[in-house]
N, C-alpha and C. Protein backbone atom coordinates (compact mmCIF):
# COMPACT_ATOMS: atom_id res chain seq x y z
N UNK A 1 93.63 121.64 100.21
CA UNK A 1 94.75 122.54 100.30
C UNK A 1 95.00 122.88 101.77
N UNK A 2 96.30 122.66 101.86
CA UNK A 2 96.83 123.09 103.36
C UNK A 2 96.79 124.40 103.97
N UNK A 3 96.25 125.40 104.23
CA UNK A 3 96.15 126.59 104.74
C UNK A 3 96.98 126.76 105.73
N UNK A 4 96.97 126.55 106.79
CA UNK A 4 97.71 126.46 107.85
C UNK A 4 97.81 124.99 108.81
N UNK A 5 99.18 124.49 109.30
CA UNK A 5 99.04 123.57 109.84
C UNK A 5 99.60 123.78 110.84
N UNK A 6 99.31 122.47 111.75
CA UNK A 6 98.98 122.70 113.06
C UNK A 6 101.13 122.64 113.35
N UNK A 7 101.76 123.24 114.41
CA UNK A 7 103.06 122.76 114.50
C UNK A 7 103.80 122.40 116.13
N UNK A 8 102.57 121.84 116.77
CA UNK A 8 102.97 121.58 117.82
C UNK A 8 101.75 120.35 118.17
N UNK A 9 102.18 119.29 118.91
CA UNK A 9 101.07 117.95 119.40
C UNK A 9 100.71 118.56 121.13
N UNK A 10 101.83 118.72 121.55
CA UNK A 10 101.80 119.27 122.88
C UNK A 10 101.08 120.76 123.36
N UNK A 11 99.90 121.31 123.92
CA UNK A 11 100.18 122.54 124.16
C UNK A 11 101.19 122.98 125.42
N UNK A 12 101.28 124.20 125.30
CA UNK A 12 102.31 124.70 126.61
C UNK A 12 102.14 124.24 127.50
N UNK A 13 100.82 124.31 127.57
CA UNK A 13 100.19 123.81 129.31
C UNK A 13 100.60 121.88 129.78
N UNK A 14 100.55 121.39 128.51
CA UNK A 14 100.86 120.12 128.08
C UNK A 14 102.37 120.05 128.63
N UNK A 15 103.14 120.50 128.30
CA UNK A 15 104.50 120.75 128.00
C UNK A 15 104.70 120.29 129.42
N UNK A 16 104.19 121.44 129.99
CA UNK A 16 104.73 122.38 131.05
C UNK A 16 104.07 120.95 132.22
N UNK A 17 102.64 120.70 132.16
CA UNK A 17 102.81 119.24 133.33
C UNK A 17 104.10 118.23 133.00
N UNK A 18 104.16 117.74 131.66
CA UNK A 18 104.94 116.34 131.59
C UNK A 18 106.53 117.24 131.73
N UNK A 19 106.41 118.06 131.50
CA UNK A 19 108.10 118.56 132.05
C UNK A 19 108.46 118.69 133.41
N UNK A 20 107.46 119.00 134.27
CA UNK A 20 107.79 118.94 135.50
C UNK A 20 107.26 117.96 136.10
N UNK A 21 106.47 117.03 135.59
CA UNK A 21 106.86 115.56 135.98
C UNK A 21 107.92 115.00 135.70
N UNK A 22 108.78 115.15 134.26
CA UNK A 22 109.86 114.42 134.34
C UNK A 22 111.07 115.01 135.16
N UNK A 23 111.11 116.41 135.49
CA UNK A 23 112.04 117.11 136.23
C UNK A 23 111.94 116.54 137.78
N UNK A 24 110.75 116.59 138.43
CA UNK A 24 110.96 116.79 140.06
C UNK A 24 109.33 115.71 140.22
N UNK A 25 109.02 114.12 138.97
CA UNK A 25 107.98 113.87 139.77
C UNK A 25 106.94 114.18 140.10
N UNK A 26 106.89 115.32 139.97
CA UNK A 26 105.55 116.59 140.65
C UNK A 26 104.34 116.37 139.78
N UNK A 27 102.87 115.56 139.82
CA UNK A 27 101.75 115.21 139.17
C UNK A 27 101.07 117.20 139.02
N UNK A 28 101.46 117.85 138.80
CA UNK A 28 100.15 119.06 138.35
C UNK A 28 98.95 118.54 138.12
N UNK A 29 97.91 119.48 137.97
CA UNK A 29 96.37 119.27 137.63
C UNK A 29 96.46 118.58 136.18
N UNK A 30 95.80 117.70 135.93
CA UNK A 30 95.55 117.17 134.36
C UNK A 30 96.66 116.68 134.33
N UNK A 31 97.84 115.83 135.09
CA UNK A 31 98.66 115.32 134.60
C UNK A 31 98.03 113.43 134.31
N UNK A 32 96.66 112.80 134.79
CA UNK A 32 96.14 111.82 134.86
C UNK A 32 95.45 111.90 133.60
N UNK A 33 94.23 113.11 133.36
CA UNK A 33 93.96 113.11 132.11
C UNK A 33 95.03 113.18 131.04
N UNK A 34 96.14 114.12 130.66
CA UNK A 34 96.95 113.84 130.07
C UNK A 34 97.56 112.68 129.78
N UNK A 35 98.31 111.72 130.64
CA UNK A 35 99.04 110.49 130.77
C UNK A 35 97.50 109.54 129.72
N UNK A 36 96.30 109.79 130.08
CA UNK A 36 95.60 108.92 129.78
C UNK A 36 95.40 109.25 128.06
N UNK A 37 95.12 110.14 127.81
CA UNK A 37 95.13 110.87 126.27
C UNK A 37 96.14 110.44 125.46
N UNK A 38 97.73 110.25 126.53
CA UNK A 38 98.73 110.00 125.24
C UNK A 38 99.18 108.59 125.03
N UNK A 39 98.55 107.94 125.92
CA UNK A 39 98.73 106.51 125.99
C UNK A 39 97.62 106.03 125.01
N UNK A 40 96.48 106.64 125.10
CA UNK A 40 95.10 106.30 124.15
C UNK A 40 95.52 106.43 122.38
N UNK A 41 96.26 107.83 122.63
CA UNK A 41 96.67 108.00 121.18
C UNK A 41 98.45 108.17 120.93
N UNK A 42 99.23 106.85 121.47
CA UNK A 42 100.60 107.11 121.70
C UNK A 42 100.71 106.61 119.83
N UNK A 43 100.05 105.60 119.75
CA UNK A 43 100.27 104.61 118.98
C UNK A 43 100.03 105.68 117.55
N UNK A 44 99.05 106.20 117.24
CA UNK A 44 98.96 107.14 116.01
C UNK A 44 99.45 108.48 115.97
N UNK A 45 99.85 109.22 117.11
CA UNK A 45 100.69 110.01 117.24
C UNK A 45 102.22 109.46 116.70
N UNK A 46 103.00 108.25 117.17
CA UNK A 46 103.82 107.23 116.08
C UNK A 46 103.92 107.34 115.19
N UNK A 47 102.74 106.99 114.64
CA UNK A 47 102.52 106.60 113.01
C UNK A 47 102.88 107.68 112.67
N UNK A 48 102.66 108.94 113.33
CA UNK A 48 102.26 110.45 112.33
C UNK A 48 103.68 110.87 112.59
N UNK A 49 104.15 110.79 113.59
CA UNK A 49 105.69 111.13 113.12
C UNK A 49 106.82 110.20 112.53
N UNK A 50 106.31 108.94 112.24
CA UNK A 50 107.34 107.97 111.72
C UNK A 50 107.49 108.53 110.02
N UNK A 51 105.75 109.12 109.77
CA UNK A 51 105.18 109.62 108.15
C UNK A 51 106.01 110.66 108.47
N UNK A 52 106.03 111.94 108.67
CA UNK A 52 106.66 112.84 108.61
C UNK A 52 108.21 112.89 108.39
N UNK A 53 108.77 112.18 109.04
CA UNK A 53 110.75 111.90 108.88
C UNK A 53 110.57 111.18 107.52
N UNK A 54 109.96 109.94 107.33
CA UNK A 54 109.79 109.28 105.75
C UNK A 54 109.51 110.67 105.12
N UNK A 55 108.56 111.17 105.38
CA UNK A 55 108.46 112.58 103.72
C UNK A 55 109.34 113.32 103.77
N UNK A 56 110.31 113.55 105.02
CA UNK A 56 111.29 114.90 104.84
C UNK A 56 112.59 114.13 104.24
N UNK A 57 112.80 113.02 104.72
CA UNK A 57 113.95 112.09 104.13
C UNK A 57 113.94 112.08 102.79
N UNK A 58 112.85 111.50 102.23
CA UNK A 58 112.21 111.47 100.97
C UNK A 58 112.72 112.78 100.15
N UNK A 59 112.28 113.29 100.61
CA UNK A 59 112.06 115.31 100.00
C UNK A 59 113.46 115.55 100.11
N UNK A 60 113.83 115.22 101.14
CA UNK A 60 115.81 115.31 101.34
C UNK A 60 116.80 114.84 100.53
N UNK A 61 116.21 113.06 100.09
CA UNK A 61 117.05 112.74 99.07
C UNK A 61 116.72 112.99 97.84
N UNK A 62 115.53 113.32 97.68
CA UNK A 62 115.10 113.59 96.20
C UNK A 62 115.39 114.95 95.86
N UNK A 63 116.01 115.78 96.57
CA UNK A 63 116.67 117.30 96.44
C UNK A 63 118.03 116.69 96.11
N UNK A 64 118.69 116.06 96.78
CA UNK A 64 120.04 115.52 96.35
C UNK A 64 120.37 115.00 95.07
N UNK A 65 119.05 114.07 94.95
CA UNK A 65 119.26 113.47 93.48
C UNK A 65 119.47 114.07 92.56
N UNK A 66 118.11 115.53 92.52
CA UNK A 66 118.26 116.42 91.71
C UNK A 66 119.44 117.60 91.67
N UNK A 67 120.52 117.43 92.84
CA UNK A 67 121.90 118.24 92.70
C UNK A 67 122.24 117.50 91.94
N UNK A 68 122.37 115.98 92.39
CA UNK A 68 123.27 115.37 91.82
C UNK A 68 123.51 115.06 90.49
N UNK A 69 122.15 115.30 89.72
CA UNK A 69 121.80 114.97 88.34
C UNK A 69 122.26 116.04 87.76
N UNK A 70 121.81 117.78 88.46
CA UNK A 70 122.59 118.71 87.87
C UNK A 70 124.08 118.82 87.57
N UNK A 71 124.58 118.32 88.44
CA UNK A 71 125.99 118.19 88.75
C UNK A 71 126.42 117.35 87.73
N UNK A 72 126.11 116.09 87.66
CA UNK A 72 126.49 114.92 86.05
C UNK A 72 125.94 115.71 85.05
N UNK A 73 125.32 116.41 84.86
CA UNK A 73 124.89 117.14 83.34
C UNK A 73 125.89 118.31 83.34
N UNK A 74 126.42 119.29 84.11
CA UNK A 74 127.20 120.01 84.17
C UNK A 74 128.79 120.07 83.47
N UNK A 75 129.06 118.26 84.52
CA UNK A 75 130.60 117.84 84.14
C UNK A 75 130.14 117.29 82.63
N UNK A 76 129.06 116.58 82.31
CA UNK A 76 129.19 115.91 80.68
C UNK A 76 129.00 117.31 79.84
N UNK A 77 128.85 117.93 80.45
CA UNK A 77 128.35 119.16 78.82
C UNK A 77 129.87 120.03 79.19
N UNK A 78 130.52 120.40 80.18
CA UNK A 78 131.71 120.82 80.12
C UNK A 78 133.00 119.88 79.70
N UNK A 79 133.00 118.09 79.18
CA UNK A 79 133.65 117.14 78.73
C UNK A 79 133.23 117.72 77.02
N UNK A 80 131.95 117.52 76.83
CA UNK A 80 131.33 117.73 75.77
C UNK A 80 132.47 119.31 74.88
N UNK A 81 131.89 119.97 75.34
CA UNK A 81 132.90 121.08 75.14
C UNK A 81 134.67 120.92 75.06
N UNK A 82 135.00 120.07 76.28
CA UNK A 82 136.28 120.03 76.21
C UNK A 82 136.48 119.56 75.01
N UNK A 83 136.15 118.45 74.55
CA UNK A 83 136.03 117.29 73.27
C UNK A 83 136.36 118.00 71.92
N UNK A 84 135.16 119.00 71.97
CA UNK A 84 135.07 119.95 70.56
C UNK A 84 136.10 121.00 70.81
N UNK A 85 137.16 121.14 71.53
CA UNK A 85 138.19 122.27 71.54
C UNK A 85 139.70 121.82 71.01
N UNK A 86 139.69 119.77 71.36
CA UNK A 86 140.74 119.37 70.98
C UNK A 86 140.66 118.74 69.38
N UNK A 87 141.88 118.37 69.04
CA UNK A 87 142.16 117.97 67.90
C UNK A 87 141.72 117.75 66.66
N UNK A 88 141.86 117.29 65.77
CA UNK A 88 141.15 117.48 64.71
C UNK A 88 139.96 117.85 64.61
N UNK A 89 138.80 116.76 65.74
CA UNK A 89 137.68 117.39 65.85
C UNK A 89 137.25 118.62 65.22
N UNK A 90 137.99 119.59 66.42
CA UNK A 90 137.99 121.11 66.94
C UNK A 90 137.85 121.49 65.59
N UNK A 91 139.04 121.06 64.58
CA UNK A 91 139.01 121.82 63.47
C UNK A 91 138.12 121.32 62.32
N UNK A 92 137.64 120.22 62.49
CA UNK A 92 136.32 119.96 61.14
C UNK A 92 135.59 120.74 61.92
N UNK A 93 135.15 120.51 62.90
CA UNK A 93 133.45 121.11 63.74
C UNK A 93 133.79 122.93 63.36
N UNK A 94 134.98 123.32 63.17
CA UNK A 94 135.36 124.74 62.97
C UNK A 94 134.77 125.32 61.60
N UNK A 95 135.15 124.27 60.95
CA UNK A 95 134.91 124.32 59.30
C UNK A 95 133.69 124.31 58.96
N UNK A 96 133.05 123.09 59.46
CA UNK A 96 131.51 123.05 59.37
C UNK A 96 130.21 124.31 59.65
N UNK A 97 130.95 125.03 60.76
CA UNK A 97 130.21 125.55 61.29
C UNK A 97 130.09 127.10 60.98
């Protein structure tokens, strides 16, 4: 069971070297260890967000499906109804009932 999960790969401090390397160039302390860490683990850091967009996509269309299924059961049971209001129908199903 998931208790709490983690919601950041980067810490601040993380952030904050590779941002001002990409801004102005500028190597900060640990920007060598860093560079070396994400190159070591660029490749499964990948994987783990390629999984993540697949499960939210997933979870995304399978919420849709289930509008969408509500939505076709909605219009057939309000046809359904229309059906039993017209014509003869209307009036045996009246009688019967």
């Amino acid at each position: 069971m998931v208790v709490d999960m983690r919601s950041y790969i980067l810490t601040e401090r993380e952030r904050r070297i590779l941002r001002r390397f990409v801004d102005t160039g500028e190597k900060l302390d640990g920007f060598a260890v860093l560079v070396h860490h994400l190159k070591k683990h660029r490749d499964t850091i990948r994987r783990d967000l390629e999984l993540v967009d697949a499960s939210l996509q997933r979870r995304f269309s399978d919420g849709l499906d289930e509008v969408a299924d509500e939505a076709l059961r909605r219009v057939e049971e309000k046809e359904k109804a229309r059906l039993r209001t017209k014509g003869p129908y209307r009036k045996a199903h009246i009688e019967t009932t």
